[in-house]
C-alpha atoms as a PDB file:
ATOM      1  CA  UNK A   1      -9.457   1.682 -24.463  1.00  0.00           C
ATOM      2  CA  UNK A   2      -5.749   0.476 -25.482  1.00  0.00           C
ATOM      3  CA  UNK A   3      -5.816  -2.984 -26.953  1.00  0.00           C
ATOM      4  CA  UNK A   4      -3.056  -4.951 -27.666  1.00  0.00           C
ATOM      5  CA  UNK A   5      -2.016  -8.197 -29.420  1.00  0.00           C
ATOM      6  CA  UNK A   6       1.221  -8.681 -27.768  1.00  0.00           C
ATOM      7  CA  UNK A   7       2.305 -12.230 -28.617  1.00  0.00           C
ATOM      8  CA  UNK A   8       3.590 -13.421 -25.855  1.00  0.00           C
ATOM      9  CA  UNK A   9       5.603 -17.396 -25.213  1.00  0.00           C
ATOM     10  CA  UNK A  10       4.016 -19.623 -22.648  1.00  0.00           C
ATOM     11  CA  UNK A  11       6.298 -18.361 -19.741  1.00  0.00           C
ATOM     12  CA  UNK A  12       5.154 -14.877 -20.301  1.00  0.00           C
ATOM     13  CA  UNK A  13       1.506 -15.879 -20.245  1.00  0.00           C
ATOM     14  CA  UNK A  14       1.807 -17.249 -17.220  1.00  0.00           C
ATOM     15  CA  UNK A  15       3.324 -14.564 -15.397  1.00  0.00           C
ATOM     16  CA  UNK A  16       0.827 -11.715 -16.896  1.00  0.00           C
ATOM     17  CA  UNK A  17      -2.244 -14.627 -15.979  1.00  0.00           C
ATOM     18  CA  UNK A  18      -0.931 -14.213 -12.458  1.00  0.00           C
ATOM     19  CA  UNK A  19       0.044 -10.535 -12.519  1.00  0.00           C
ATOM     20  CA  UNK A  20      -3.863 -10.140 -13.400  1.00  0.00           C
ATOM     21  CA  UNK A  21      -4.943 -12.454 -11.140  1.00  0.00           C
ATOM     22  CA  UNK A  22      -3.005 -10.943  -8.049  1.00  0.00           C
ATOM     23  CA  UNK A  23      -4.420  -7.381  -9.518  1.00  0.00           C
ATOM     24  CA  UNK A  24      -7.889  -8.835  -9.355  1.00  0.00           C
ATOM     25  CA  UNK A  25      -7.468  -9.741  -5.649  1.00  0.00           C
ATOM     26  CA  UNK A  26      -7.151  -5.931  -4.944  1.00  0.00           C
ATOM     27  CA  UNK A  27      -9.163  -2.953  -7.101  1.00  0.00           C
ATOM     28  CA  UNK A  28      -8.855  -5.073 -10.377  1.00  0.00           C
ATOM     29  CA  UNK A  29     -11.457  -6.733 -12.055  1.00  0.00           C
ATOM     30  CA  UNK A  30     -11.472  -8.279 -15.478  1.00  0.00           C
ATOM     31  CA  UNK A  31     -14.537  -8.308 -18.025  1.00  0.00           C
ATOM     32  CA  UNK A  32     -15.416  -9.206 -21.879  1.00  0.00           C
ATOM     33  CA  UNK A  33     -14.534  -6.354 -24.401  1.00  0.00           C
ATOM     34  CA  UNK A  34     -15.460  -7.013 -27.676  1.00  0.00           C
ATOM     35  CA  UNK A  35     -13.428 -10.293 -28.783  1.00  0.00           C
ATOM     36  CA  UNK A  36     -11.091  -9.428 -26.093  1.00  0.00           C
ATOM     37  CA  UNK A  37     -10.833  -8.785 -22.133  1.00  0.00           C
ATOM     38  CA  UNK A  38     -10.380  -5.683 -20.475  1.00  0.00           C
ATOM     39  CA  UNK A  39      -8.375  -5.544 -17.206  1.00  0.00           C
ATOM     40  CA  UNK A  40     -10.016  -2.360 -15.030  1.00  0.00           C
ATOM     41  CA  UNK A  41      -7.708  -1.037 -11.514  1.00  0.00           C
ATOM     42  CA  UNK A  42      -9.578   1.952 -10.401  1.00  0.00           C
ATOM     43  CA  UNK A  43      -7.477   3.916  -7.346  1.00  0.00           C
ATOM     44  CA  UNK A  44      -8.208   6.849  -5.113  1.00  0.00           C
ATOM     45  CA  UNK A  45      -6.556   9.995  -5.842  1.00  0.00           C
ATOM     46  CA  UNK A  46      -3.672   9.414  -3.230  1.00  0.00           C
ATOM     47  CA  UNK A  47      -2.751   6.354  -4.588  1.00  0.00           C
ATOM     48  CA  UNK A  48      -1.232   7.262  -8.020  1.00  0.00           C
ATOM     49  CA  UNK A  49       2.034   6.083  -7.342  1.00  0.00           C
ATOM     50  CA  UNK A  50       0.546   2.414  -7.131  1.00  0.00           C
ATOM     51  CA  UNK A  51      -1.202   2.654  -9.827  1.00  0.00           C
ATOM     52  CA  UNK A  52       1.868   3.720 -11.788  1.00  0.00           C
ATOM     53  CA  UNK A  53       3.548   1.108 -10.358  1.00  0.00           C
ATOM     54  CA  UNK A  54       0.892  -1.369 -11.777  1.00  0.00           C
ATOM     55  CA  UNK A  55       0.969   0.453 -14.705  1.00  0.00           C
ATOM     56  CA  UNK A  56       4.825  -0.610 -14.863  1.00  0.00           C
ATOM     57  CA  UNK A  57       4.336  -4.155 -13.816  1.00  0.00           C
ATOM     58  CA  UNK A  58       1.868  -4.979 -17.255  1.00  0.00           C
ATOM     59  CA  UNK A  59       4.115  -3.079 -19.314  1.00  0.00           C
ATOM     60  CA  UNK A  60       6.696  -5.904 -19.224  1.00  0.00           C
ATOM     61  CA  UNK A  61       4.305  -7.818 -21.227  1.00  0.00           C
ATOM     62  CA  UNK A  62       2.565  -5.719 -22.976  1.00  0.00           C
ATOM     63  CA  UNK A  63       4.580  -2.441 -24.200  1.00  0.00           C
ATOM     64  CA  UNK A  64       2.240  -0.764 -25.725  1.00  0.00           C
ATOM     65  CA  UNK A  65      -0.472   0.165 -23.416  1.00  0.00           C
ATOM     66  CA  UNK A  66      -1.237   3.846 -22.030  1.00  0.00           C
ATOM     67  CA  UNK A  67      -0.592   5.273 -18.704  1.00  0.00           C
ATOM     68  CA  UNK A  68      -2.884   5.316 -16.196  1.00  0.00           C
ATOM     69  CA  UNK A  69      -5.714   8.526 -16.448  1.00  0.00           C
ATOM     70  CA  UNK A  70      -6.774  10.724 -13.664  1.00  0.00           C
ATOM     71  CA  UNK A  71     -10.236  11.740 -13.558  1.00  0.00           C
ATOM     72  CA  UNK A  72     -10.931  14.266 -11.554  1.00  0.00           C
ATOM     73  CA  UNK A  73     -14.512  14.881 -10.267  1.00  0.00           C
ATOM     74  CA  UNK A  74     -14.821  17.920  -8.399  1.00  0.00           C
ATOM     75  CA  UNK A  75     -12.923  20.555  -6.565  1.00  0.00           C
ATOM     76  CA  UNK A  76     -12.744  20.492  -2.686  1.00  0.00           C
ATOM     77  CA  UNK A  77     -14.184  24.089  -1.611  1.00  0.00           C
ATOM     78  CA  UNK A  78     -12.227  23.566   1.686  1.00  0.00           C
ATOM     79  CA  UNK A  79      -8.580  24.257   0.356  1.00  0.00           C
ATOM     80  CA  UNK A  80      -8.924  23.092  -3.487  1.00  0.00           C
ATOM     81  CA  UNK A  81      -7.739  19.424  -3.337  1.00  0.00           C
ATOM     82  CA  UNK A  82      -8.747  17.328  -6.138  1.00  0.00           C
ATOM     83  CA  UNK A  83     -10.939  14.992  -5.711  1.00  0.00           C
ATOM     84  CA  UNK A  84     -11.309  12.295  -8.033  1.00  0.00           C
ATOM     85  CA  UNK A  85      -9.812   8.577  -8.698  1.00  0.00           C
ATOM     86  CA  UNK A  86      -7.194   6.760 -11.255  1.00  0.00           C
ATOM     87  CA  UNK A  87      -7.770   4.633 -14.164  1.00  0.00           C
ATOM     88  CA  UNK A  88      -6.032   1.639 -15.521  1.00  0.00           C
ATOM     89  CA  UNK A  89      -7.532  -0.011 -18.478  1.00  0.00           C
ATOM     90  CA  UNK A  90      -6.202  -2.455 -21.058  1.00  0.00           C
ATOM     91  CA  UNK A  91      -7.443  -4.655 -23.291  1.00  0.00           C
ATOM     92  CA  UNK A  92      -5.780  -7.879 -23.955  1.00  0.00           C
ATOM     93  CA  UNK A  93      -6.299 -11.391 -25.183  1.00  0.00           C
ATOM     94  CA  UNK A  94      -3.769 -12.708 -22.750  1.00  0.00           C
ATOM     95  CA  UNK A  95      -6.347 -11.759 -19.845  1.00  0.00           C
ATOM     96  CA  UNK A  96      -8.660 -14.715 -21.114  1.00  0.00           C
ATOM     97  CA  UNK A  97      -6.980 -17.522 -18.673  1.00  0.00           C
ATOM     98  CA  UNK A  98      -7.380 -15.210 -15.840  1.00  0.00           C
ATOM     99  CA  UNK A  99     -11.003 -14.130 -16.489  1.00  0.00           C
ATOM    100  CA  UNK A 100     -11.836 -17.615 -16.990  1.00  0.00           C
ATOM    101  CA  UNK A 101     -10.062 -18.731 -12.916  1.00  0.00           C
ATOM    102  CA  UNK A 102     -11.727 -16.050 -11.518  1.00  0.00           C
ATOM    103  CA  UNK A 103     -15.450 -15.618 -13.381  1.00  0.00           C
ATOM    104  CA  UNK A 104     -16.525 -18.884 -14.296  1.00  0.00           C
ATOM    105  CA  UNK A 105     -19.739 -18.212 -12.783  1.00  0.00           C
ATOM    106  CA  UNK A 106     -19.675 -14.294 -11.534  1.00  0.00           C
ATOM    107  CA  UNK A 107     -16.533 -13.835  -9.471  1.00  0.00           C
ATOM    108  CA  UNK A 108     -15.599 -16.439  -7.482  1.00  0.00           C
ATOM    109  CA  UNK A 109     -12.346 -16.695  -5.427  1.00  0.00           C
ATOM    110  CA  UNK A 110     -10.857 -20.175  -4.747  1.00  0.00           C
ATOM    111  CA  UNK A 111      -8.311 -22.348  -3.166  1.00  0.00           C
ATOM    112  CA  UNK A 112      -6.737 -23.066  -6.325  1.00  0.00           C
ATOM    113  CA  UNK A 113      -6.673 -19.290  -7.694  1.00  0.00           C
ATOM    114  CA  UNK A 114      -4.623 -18.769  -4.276  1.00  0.00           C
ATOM    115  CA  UNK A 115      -2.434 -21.409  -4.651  1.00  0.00           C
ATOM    116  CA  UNK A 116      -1.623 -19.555  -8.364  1.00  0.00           C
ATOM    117  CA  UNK A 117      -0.347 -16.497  -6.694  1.00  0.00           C
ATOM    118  CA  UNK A 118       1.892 -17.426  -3.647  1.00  0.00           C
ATOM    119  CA  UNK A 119       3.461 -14.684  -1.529  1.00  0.00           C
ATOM    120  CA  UNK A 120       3.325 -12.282  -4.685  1.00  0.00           C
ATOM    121  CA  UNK A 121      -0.455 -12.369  -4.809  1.00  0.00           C
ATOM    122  CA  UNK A 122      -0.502 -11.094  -1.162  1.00  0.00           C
ATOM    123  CA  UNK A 123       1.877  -8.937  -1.650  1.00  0.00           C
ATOM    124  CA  UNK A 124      -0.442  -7.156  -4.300  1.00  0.00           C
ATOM    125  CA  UNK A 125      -3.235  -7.880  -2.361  1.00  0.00           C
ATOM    126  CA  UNK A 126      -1.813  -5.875   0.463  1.00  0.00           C
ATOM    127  CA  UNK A 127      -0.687  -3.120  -1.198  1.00  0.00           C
ATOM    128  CA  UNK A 128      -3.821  -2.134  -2.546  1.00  0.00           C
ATOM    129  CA  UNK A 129      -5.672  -3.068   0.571  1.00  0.00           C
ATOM    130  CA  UNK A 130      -3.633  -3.415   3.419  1.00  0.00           C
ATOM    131  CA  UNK A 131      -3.195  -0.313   5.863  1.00  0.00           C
ATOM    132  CA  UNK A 132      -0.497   0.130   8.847  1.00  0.00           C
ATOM    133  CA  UNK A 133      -1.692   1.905  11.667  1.00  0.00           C
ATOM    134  CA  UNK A 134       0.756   4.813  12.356  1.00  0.00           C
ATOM    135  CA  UNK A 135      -1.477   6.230  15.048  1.00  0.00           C
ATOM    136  CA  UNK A 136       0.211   6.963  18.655  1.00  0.00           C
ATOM    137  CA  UNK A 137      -1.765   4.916  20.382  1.00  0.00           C
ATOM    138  CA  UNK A 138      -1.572   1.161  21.636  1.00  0.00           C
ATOM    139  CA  UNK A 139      -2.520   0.101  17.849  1.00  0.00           C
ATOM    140  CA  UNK A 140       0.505   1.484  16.403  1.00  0.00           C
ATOM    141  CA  UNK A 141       2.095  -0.502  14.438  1.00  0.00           C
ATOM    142  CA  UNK A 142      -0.920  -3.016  13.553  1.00  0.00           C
ATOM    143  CA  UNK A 143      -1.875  -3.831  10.163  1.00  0.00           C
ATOM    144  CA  UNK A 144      -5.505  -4.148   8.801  1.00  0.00           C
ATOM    145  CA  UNK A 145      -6.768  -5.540   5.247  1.00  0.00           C
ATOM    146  CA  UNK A 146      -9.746  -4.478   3.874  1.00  0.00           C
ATOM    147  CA  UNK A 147     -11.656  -7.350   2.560  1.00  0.00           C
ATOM    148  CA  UNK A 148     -14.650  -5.379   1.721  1.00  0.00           C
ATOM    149  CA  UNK A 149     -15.361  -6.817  -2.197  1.00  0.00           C
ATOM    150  CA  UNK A 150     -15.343 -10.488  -0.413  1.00  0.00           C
ATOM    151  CA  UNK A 151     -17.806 -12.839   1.485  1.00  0.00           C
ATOM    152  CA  UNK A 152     -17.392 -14.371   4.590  1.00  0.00           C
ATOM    153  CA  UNK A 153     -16.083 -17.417   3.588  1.00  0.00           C
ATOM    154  CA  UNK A 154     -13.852 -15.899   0.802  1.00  0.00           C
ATOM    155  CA  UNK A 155     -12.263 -13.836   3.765  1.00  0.00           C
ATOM    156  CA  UNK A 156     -11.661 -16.828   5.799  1.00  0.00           C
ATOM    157  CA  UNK A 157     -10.072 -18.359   2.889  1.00  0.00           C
ATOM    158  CA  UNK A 158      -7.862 -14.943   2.598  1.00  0.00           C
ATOM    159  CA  UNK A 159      -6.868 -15.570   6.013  1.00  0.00           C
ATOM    160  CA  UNK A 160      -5.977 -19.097   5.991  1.00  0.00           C
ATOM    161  CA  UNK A 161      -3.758 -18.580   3.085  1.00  0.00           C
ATOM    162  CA  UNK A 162      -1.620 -15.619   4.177  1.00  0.00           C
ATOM    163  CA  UNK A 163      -1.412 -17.340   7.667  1.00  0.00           C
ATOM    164  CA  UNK A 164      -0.174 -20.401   5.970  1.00  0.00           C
ATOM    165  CA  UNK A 165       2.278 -18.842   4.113  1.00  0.00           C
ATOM    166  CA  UNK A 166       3.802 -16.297   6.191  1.00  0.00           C
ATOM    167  CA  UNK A 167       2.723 -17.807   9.556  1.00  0.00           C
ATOM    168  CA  UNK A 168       0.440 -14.461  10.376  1.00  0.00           C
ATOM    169  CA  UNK A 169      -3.056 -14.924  11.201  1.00  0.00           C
ATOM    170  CA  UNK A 170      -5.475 -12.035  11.200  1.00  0.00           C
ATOM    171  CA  UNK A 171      -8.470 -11.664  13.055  1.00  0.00           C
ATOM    172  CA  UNK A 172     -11.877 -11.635  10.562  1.00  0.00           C
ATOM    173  CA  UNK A 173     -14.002  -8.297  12.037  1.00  0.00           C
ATOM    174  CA  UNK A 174     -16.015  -5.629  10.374  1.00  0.00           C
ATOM    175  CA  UNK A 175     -14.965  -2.177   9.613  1.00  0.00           C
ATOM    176  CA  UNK A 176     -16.063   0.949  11.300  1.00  0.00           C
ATOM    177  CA  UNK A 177     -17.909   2.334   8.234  1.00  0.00           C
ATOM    178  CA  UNK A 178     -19.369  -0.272   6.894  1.00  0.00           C
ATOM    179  CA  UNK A 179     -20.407  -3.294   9.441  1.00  0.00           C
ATOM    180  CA  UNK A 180     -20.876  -5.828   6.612  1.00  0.00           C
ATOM    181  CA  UNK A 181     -17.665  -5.638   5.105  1.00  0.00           C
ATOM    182  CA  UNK A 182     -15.003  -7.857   6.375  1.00  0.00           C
ATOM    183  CA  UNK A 183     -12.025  -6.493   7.731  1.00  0.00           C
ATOM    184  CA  UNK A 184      -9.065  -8.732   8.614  1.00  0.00           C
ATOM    185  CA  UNK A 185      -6.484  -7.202  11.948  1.00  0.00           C
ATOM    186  CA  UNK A 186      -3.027  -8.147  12.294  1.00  0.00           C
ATOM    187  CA  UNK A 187      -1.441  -7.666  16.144  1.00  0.00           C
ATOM    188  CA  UNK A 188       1.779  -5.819  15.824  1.00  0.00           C
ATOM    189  CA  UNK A 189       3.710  -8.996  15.952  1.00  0.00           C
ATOM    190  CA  UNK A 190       1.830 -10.881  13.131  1.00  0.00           C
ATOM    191  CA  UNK A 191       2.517  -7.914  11.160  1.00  0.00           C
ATOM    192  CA  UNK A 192       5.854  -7.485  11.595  1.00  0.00           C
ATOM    193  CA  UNK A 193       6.409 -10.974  10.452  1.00  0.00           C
ATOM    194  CA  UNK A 194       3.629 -10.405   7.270  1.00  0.00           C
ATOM    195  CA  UNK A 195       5.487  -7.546   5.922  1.00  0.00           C
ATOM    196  CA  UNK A 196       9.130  -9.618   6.891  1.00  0.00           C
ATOM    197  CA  UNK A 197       7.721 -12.392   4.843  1.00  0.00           C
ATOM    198  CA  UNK A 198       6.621  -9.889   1.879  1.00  0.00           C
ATOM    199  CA  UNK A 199       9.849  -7.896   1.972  1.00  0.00           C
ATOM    200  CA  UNK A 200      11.668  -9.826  -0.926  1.00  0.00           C
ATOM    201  CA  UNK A 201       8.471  -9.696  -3.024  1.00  0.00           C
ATOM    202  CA  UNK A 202       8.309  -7.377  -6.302  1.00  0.00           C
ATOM    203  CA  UNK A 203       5.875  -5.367  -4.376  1.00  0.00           C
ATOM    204  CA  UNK A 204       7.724  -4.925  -1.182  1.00  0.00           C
ATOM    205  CA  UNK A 205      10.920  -4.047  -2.765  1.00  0.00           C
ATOM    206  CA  UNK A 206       9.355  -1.511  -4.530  1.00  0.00           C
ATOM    207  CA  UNK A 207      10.756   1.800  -3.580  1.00  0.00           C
ATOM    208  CA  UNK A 208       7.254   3.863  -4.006  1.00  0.00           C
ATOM    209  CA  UNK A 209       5.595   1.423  -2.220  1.00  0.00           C
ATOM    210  CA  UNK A 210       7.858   1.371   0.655  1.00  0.00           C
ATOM    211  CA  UNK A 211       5.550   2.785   3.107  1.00  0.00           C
ATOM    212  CA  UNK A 212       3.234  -0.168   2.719  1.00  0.00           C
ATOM    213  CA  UNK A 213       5.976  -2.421   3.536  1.00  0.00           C
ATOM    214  CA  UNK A 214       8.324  -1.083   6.479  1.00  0.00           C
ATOM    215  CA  UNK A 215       6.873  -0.762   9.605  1.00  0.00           C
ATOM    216  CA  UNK A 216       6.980   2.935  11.058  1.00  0.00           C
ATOM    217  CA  UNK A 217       8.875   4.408  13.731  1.00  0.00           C
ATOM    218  CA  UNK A 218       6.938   5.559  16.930  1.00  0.00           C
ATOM    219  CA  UNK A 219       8.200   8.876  17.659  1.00  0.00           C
ATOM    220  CA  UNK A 220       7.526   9.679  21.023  1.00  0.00           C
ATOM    221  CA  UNK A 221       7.032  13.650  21.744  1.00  0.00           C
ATOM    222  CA  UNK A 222       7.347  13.802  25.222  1.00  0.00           C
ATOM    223  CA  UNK A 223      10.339  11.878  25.580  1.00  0.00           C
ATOM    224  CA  UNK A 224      11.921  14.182  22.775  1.00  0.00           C
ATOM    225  CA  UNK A 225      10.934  17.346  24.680  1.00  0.00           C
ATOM    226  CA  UNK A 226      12.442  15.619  27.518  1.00  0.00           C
ATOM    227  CA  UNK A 227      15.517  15.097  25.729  1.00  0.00           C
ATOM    228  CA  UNK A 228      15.841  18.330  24.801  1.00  0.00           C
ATOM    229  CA  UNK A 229      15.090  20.074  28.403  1.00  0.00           C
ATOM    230  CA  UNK A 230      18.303  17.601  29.210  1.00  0.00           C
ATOM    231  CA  UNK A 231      20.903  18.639  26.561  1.00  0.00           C
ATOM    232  CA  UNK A 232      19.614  22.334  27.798  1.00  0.00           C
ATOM    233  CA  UNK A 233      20.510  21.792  31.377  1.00  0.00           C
ATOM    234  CA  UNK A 234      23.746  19.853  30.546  1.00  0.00           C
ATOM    235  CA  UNK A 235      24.691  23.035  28.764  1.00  0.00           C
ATOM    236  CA  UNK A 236      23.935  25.114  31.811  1.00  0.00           C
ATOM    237  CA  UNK A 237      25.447  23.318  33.926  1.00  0.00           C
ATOM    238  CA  UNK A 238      28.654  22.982  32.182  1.00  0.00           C
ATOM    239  CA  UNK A 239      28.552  27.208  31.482  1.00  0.00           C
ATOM    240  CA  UNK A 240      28.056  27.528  35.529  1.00  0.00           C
ATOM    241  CA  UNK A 241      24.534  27.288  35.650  1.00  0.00           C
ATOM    242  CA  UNK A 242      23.915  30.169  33.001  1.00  0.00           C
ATOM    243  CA  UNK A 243      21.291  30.518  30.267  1.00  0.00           C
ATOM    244  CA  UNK A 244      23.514  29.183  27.417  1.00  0.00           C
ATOM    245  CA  UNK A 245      20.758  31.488  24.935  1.00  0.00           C
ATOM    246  CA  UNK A 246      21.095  34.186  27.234  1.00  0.00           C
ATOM    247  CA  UNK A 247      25.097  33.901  27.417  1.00  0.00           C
ATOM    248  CA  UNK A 248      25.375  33.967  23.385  1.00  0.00           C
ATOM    249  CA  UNK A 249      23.065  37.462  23.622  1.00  0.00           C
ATOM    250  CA  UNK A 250      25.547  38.776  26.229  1.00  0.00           C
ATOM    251  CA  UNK A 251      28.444  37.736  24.585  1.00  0.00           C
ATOM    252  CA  UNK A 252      27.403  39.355  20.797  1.00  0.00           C
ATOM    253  CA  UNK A 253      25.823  42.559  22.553  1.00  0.00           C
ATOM    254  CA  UNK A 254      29.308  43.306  24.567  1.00  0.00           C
ATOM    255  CA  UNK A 255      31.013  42.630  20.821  1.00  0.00           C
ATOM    256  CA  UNK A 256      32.765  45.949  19.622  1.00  0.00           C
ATOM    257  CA  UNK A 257      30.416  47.697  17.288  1.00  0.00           C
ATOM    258  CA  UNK A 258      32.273  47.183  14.486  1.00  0.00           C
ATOM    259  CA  UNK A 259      32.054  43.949  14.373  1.00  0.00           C
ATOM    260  CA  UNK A 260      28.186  43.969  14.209  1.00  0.00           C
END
């Protein structure tokens, strides 16, 4: 496991204290290695290019560490997809702060971590958790967070805080997999104005992570084919009410051969 001795000043500390914090809110966790503490981000398979991103966040600090490792479990006998998850781990003295806010007594999330972290902790937060529905249904466009490591009380407290600071409030439910786990639901509306308040974030200006952080664009299939059977019958209408396909295949089979 990479372990480094970076000295950083006091500004710097502070920044990688809250860059490990806001990890921690997501897939991080921190825990005691040796005389040190080792910050672990585990992320599915799909999500290597926010891991890499992570991976380039802590780098600003400390230089030295290694990229992120894929492990890769099995192979999918359906069409031979990898299955398996990413691994960030670093060791670091500079985590000690951090460990010490968040596992004073097991992990424990509070008011005053939050207040720590601002917009860019939800930012972070929502990247590794947050999901927008892209589904052409009456949902599109809604955002869900997946509060699943958290209690009840800690995802009330999640909920109070983003509402507080970007003015969207979620909805505490349950997911459909797993009925204990805590699931917090934006209405399209609140999260439009979440990912408006996130956009000048280092997370939401993130180019690979730009998916997380634009809403997406409905595309609406019937009203394309629609379009389409309109531009057609413009066409015919404009070539006397004939085929325009079928003209083009008169016109190049009456062509002189020569020029086929």
């Amino acid at each position: 496991m990479p372990y480094t001795r970076t000295r950083l000043n006091p500004d710097e500390g502070v920044a990688l204290t809250k860059l490990a914090l806001a990890f921690c809110l997501g897939r991080g966790s921190l825990c005691p290695c040796n005389r040190s503490i080792s910050l672990q981000i585990h992320q599915p398979a799909v999500m290597s290019e926010l891991v890499y991103y992570q991976w380039r966040r802590l780098r600003l600090y400390l230089p030295t560490i290694k990229e992120p490792k894929f492990h890769d479990y099995s192979q999918s006998a359906a069409g031979g997809a990898s299955a398996g998850q990413w691994r960030l781990r670093v060791s670091s003295v500079s985590f000690q702060i951090a460990h010490n806010l968040l596992y004073s007594d097991g992990f424990l999330l509070t008011p005053s971590v939050l207040a720590l972290l601002g917009a860019e902790g939800i930012a972070s937060l929502w990247a590794d958790r947050g999901r927008i529905l892209t589904a052409n249904n009456a949902a599109f466009g809604s955002g869900r967070l997946n509060l699943g490591k958290y209690s009840e009380g800690e995802a009330a407290l999640i909920r109070d805080w983003i509402s507080t600071l970007t003015g969207s409030r979620g909805t505490i439910g349950r997911g459909q997999r797993t009925s204990d786990a805590p699931m917090l639901y934006f209405d399209q509306a609140a999260t439009a104005n979440l990912l408006a308040a996130l956009e000048n974030t280092w997370h939401g200006q993130a180019e690979c992570l730009a998916a997380k952080f634009k809403l997406p664009v409905r595309v609406d299939r019937r009203r394309s084919r629609d379009k389409a059977r309109q531009r057609e019958e413009a066409a015919r209408q404009m070539m006397g009410g004939v085929d325009p396909g079928a003209a083009n295949l008169n016109a190049l089979l009456q062509r002189p051969s020569a020029a086929l």
